[in-house]
C-alpha atoms as a PDB file:
ATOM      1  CA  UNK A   1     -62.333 -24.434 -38.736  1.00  0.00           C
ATOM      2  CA  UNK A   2     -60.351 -27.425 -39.763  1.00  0.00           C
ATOM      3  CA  UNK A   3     -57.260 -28.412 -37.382  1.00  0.00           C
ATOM      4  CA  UNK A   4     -54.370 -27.481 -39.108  1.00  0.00           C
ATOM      5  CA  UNK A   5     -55.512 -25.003 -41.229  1.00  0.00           C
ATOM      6  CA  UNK A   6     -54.663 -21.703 -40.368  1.00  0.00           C
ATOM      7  CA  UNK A   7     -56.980 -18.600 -41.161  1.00  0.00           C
ATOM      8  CA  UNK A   8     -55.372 -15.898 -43.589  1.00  0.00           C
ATOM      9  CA  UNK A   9     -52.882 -14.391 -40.895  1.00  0.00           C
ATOM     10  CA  UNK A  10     -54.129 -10.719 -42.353  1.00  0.00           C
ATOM     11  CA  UNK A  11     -57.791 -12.047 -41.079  1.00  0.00           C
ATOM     12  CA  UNK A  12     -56.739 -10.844 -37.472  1.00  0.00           C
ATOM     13  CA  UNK A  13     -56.092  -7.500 -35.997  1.00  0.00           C
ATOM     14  CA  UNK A  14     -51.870  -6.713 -34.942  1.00  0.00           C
ATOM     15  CA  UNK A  15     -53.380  -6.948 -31.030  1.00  0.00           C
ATOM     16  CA  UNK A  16     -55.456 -10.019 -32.060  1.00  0.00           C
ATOM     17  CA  UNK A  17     -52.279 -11.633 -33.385  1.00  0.00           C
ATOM     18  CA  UNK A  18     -50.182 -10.363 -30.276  1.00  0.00           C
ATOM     19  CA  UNK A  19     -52.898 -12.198 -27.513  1.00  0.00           C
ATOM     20  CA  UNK A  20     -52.705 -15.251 -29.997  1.00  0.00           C
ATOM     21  CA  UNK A  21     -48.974 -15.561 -29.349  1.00  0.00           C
ATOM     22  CA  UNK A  22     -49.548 -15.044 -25.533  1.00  0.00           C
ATOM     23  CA  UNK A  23     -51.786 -18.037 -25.962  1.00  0.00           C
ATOM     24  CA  UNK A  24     -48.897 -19.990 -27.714  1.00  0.00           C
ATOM     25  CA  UNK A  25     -46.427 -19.225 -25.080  1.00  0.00           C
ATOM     26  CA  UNK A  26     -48.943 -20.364 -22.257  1.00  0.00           C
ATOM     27  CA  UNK A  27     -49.382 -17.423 -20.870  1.00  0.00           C
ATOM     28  CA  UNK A  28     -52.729 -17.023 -18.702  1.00  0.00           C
ATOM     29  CA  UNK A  29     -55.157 -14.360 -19.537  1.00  0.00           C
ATOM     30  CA  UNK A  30     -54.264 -12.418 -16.463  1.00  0.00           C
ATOM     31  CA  UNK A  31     -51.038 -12.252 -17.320  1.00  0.00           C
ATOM     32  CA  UNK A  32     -51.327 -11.420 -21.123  1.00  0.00           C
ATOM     33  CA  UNK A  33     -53.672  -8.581 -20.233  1.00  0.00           C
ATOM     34  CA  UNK A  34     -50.489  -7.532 -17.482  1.00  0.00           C
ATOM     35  CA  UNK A  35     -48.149  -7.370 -20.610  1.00  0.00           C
ATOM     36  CA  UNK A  36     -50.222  -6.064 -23.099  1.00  0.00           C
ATOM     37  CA  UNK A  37     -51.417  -3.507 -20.324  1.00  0.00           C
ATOM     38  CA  UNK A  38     -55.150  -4.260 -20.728  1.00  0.00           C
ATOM     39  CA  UNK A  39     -57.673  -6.149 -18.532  1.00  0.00           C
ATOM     40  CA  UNK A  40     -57.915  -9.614 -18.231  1.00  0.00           C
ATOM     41  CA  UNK A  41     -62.096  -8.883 -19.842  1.00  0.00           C
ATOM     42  CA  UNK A  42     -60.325  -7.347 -22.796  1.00  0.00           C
ATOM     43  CA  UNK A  43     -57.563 -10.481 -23.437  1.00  0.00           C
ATOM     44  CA  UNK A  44     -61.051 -12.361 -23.143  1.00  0.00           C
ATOM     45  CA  UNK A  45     -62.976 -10.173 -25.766  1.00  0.00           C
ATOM     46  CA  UNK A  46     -59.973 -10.324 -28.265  1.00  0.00           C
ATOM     47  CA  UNK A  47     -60.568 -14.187 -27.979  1.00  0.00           C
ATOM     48  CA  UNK A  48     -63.935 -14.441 -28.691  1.00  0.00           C
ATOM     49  CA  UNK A  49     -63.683 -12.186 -31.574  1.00  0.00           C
ATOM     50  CA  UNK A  50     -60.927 -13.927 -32.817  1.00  0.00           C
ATOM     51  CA  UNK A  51     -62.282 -17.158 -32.568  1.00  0.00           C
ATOM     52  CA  UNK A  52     -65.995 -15.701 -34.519  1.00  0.00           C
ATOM     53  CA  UNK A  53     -63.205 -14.741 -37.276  1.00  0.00           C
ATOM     54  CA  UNK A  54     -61.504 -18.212 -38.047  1.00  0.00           C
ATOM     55  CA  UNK A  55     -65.064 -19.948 -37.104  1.00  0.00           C
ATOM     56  CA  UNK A  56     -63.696 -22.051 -33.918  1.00  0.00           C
ATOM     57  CA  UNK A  57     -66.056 -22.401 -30.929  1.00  0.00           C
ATOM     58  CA  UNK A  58     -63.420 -24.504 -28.642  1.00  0.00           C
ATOM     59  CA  UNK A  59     -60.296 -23.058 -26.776  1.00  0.00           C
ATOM     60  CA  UNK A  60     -58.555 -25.729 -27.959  1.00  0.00           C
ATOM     61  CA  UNK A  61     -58.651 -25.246 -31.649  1.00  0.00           C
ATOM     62  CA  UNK A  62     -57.639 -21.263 -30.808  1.00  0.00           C
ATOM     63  CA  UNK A  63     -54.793 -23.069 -28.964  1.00  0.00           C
ATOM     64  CA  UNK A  64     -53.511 -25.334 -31.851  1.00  0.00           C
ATOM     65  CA  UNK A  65     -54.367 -21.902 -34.008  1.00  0.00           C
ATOM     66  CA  UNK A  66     -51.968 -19.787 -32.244  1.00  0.00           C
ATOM     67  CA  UNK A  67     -49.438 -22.598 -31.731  1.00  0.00           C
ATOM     68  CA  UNK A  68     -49.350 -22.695 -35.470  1.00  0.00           C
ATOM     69  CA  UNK A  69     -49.611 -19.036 -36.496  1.00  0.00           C
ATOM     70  CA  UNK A  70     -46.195 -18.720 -33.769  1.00  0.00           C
ATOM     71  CA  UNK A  71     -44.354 -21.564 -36.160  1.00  0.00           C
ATOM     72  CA  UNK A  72     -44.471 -23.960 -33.089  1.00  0.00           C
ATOM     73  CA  UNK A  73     -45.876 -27.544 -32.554  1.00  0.00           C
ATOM     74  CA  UNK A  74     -47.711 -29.116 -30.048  1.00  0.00           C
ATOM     75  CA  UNK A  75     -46.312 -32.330 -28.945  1.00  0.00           C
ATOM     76  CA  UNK A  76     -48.262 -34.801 -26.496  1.00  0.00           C
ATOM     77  CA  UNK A  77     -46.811 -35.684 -22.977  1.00  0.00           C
ATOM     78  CA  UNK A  78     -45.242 -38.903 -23.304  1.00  0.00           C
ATOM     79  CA  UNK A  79     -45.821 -41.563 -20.257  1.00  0.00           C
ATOM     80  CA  UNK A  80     -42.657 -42.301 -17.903  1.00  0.00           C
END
């Protein structure tokens, strides 16, 4: 996957796309699977299936994904 580059949005199931904005909003997969009223295993399976769809192997380009796909941005910490 290249960063920045977002997959074809229709790629990824309506529950795919609803754990991907879980992800954006920092939730945790405990409580994603509390909300979505699944297990914590299934939050995980939807994540490794989406991430086999849009050919990422790192968390952290499924976090910039969903960031995107939500119409957010990810901004670095700055120092104090």
């Amino acid at each position: 996957m290249i960063i920045g580059v977002a997959p074809d949005p229709g790629v990824l199931s309506n529950r795919e796309v609803e754990v991907m904005r879980h992800l954006a909003a920092g939730l945790t997969y405990a409580a994603t699977a509390r909300q979505m009223r699944i297990s914590p295993h299934t939050v995980d399976a939807y994540l490794r299936r989406i991430k086999k769809k849009v050919g990422t192997r790192s968390r952290t380009d499924l976090l910039l994904l969903a960031v995107s796909l939500s119409g957010g941005s990810v901004s670095s910490p700055t120092a104090v």
